[in-house]
C-alpha atoms as a PDB file:
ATOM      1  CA  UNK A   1     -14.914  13.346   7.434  1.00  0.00           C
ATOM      2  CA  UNK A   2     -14.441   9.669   8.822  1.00  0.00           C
ATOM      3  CA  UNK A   3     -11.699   9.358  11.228  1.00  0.00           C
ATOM      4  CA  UNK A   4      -9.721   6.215   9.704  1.00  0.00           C
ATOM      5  CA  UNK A   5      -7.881   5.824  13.114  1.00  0.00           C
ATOM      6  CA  UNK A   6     -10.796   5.818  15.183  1.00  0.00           C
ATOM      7  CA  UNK A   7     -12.873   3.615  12.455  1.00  0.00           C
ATOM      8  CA  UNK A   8     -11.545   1.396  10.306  1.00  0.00           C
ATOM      9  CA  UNK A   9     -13.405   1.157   7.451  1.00  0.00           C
ATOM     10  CA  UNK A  10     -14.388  -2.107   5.326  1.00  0.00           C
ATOM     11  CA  UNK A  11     -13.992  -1.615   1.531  1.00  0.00           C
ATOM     12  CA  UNK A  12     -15.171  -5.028  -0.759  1.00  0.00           C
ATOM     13  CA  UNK A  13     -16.877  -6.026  -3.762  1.00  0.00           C
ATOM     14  CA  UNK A  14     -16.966  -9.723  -5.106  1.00  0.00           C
ATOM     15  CA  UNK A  15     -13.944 -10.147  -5.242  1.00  0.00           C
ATOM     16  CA  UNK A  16     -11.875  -8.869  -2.698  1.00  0.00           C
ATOM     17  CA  UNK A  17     -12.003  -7.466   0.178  1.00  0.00           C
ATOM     18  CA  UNK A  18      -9.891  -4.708   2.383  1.00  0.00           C
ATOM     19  CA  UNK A  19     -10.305  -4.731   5.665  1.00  0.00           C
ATOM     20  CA  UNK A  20      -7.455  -3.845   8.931  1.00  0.00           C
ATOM     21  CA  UNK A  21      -5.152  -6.461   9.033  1.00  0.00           C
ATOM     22  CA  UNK A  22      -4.930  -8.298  12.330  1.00  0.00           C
ATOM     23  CA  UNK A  23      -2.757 -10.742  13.604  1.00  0.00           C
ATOM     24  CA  UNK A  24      -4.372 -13.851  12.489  1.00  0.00           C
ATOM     25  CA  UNK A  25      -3.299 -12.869   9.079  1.00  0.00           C
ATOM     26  CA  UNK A  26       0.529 -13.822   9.722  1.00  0.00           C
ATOM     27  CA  UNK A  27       0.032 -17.161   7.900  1.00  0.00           C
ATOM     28  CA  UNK A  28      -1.274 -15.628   4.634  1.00  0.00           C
ATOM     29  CA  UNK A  29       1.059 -12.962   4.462  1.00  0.00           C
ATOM     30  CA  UNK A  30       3.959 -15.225   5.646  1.00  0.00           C
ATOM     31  CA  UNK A  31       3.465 -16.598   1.477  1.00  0.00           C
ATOM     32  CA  UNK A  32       2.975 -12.946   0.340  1.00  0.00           C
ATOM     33  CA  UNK A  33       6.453 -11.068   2.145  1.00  0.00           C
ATOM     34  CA  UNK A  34       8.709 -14.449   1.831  1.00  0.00           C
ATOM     35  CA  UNK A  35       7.802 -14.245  -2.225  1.00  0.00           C
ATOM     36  CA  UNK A  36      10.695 -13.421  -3.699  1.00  0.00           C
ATOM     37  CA  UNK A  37       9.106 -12.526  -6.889  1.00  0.00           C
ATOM     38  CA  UNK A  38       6.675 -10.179  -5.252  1.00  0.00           C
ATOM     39  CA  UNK A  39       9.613  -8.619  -3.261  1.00  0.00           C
ATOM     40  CA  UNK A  40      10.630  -6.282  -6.154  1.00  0.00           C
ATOM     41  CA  UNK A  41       7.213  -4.732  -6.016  1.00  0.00           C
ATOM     42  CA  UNK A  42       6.993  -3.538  -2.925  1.00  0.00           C
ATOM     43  CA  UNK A  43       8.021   0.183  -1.919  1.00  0.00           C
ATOM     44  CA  UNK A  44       9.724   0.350   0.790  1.00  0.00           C
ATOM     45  CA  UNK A  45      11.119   3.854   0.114  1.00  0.00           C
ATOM     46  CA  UNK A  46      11.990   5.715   3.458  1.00  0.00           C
ATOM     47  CA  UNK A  47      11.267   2.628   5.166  1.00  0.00           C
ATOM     48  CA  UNK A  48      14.662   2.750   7.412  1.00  0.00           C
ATOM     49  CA  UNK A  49      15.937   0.169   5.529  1.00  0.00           C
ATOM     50  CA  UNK A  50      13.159  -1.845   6.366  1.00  0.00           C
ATOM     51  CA  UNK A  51      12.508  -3.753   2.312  1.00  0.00           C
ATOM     52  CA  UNK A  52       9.703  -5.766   3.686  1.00  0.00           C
ATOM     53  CA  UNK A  53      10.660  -9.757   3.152  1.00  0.00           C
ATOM     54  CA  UNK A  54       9.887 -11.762   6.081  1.00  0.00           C
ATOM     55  CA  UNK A  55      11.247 -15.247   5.145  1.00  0.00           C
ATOM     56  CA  UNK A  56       9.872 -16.345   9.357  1.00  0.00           C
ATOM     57  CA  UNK A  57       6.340 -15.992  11.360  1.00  0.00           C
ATOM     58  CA  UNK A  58       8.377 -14.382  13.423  1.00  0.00           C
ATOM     59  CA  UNK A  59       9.249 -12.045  11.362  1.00  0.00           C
ATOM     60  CA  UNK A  60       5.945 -11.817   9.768  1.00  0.00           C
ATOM     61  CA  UNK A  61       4.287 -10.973  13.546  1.00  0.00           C
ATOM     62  CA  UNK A  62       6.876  -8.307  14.467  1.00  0.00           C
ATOM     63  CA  UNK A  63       5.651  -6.288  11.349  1.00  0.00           C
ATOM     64  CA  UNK A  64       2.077  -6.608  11.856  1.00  0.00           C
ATOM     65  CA  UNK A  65       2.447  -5.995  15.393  1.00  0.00           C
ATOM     66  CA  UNK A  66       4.547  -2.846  14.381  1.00  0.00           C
ATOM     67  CA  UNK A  67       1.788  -1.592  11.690  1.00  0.00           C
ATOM     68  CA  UNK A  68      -0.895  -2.319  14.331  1.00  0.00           C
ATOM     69  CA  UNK A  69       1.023   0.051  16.851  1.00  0.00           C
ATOM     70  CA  UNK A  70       1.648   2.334  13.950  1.00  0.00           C
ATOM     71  CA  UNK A  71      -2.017   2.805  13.816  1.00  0.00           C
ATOM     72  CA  UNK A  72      -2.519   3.707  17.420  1.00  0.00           C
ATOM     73  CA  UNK A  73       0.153   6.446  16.615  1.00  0.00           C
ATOM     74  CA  UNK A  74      -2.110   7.375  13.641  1.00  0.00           C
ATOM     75  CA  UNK A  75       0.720   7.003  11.278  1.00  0.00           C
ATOM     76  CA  UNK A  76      -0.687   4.676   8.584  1.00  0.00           C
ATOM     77  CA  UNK A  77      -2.988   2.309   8.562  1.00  0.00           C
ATOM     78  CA  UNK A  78      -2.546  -1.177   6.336  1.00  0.00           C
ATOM     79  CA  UNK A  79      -5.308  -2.917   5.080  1.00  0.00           C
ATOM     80  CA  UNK A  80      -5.407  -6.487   4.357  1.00  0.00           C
ATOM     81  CA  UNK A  81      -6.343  -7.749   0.852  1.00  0.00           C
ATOM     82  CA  UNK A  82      -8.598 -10.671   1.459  1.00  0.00           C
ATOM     83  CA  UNK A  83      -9.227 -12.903  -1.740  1.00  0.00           C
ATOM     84  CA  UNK A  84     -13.147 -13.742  -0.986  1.00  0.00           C
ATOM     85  CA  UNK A  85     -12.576 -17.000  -3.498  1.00  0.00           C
ATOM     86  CA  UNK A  86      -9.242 -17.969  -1.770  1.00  0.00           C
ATOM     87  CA  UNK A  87     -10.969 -17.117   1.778  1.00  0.00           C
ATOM     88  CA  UNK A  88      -6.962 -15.854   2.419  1.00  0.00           C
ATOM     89  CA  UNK A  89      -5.051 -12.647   2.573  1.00  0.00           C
ATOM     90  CA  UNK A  90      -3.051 -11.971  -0.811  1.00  0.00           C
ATOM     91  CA  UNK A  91      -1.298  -8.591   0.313  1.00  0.00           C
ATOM     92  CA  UNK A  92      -1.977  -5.752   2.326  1.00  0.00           C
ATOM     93  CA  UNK A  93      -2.363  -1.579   0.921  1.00  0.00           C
ATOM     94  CA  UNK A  94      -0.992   0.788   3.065  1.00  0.00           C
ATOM     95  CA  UNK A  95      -2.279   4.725   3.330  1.00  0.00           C
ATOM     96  CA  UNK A  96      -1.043   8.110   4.807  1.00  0.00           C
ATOM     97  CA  UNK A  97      -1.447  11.566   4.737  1.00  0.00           C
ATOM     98  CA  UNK A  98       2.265  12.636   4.166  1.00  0.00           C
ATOM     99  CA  UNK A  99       3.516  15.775   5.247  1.00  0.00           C
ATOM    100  CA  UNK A 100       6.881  17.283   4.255  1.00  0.00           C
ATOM    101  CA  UNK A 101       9.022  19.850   2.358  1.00  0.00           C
ATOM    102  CA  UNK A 102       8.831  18.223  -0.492  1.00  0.00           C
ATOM    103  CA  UNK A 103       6.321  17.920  -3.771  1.00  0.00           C
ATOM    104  CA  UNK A 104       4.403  15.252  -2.357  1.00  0.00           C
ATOM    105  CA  UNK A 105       3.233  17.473   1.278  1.00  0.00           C
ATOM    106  CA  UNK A 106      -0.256  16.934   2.187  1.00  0.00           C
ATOM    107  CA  UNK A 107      -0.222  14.058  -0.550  1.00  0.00           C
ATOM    108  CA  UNK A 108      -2.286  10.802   0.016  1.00  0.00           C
ATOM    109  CA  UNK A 109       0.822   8.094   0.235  1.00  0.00           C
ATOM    110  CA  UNK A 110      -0.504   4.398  -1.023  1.00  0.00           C
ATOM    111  CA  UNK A 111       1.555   1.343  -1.095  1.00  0.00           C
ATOM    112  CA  UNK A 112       0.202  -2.069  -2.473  1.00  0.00           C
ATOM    113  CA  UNK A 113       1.580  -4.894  -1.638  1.00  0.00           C
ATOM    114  CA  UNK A 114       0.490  -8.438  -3.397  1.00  0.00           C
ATOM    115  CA  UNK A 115       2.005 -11.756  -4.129  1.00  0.00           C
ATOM    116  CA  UNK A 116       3.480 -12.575  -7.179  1.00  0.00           C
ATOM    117  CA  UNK A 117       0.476 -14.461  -8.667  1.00  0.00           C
ATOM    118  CA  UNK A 118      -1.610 -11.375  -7.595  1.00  0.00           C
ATOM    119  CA  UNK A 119       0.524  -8.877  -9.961  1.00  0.00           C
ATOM    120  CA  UNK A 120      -2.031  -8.407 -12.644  1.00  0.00           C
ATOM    121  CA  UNK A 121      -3.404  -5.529 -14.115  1.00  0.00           C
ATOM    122  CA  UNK A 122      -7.002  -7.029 -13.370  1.00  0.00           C
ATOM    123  CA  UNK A 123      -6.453  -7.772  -9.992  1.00  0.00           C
ATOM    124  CA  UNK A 124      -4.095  -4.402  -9.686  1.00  0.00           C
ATOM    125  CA  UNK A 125      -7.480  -2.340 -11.095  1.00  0.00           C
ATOM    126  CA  UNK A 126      -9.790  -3.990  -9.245  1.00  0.00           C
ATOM    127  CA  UNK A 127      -7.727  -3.644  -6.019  1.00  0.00           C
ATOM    128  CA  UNK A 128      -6.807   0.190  -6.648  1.00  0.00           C
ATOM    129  CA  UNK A 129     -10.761   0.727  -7.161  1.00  0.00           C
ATOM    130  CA  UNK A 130     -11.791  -0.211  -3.596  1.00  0.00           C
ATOM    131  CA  UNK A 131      -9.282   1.882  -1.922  1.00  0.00           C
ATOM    132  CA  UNK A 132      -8.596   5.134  -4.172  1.00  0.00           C
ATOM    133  CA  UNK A 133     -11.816   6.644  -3.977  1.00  0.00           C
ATOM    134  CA  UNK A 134     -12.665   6.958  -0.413  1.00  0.00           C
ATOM    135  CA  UNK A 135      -8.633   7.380   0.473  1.00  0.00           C
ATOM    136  CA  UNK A 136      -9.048  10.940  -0.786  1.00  0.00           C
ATOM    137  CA  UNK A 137     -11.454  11.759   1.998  1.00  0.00           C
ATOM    138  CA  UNK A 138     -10.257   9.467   5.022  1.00  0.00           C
ATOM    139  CA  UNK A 139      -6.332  10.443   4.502  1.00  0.00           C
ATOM    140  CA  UNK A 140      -7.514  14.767   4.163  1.00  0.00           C
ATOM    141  CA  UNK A 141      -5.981  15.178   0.605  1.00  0.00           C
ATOM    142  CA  UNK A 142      -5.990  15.847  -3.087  1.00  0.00           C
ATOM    143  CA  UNK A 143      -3.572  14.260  -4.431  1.00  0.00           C
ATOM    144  CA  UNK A 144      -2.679  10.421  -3.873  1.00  0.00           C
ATOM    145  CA  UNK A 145       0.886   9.223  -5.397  1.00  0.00           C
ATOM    146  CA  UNK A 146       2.391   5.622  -5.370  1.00  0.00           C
ATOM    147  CA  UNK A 147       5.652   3.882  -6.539  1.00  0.00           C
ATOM    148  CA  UNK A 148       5.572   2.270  -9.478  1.00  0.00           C
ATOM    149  CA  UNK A 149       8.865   1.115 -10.572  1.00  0.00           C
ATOM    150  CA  UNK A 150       9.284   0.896 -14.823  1.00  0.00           C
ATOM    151  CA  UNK A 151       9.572  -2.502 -14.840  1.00  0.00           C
ATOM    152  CA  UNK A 152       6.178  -3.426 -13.134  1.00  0.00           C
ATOM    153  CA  UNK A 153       4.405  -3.824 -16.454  1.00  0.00           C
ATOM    154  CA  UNK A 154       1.119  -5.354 -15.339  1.00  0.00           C
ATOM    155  CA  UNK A 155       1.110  -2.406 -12.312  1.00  0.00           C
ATOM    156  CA  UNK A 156       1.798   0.413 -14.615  1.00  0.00           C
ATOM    157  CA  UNK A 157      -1.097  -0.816 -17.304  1.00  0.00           C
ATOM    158  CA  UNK A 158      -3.181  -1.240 -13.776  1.00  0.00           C
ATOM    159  CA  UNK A 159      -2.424   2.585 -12.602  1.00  0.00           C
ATOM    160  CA  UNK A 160      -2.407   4.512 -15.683  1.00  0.00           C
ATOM    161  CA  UNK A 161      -5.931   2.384 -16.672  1.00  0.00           C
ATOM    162  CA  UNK A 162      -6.999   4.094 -13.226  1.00  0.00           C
ATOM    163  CA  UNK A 163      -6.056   7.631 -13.764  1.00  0.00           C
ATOM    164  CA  UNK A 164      -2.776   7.758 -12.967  1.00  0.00           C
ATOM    165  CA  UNK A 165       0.013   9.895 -14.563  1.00  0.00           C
ATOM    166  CA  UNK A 166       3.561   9.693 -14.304  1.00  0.00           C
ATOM    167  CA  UNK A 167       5.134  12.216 -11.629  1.00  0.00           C
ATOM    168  CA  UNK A 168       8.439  14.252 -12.828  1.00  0.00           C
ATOM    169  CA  UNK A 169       9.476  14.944  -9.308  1.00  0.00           C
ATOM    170  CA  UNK A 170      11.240  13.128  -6.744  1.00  0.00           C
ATOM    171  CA  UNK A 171       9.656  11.858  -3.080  1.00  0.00           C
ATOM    172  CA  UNK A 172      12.495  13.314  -0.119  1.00  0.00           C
ATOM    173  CA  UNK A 173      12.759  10.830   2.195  1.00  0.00           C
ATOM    174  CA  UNK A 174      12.480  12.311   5.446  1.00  0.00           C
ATOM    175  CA  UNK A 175      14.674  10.078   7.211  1.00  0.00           C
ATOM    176  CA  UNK A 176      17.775  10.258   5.196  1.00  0.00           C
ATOM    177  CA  UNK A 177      16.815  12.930   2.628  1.00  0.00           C
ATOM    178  CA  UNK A 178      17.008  10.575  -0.234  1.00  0.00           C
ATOM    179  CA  UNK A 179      15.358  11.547  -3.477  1.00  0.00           C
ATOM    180  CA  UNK A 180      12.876   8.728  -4.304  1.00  0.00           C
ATOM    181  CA  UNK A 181      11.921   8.079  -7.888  1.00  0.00           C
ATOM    182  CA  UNK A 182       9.142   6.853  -9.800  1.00  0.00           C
ATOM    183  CA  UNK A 183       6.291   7.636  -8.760  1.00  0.00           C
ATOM    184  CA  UNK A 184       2.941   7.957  -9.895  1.00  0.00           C
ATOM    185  CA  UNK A 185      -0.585  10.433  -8.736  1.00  0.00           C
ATOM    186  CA  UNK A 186      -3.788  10.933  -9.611  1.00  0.00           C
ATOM    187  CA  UNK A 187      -5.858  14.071  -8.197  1.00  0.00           C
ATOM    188  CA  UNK A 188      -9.176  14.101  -6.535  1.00  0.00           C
END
């Protein structure tokens, strides 16, 4: 099995591209996390409060610079989206192997993250195909969930085209033992 923390792999077809996110990416994702219609989309469940709009730069660098330590720590790792037309990042997708006491332990955790113009079920599809396949193998699990909330039309039609089924139970946050719902899995 690839080590994702010690090698970062590249994932692309003509279209887009995922790749680590770096620093130089602020700019981009500055448009992305200060969209207020793409703010709705994002999960930020368990997040410490943390809902993931960053109306600054500032802002913007402080959480790349805290998902780029968060990969030293080997807690997740967040891809940037690159838009090969566009030549710009258009969101990032971030993966972890979760474990807890709930449902979800061992599970394969992915959150996708686009800007509002991105929030198609094409782009949703196309997206979910570069990552879901190989995230079984580098995240060491069966079983990959993510939050789709029920009014995300486009992102529901994207996930259950996919493989993706509804999930009846509830994600515990393991911060503040919140019961998180809808989400969504799809086995290896």
């Amino acid at each position: 099995m690839t080590d994702v923390y010690s090698n970062c792999p590249v994932f692309e077809d003509d279209k887009y591209m995922l790749r680590f996110v770096e620093e130089q990416d602020a700019d981009d994702l500055l448009e992305v996390y200060s969209d207020k219609n793409a703010l709705p989309f994002f999960n930020s469940d368990n997040c410490d409060g943390d809902n993931f709009y960053y109306p600054t730069k500032e802002k913007m660098l402080d959480a790349i610079k805290f998902w780029l330590s968060s990969y030293e720590t080997r807690w997740f790792v967040r891809f940037a989206i690159i838009d090969k037309d566009a030549s710009k990042a258009i969101g990032t997708v971030e993966l972890f192997h979760r474990d807890s006491d709930d449902d979800f332990n061992g599970d394969g955790v992915l959150r996708l993250d686009v800007g509002s113009a991105y929030e198609k079920e094409s782009v949703l599809f196309n997206i979910l195909s570069l990552i879901v396949p190989p995230a079984f193998e580098l995240f060491d699990c069966n079983e990959i969930i993510t939050k789709v909330p029920n009014y995300a039309v486009e992102r529901i039609q994207a996930v259950q085209k996919f493989g993706f089924t509804v999930s009846e139970h509830f994600l515990i946050g393991t911060h503040d033992g919140y019961a998180y719902k809808g989400y969504w899995k799809i086995q290896k």
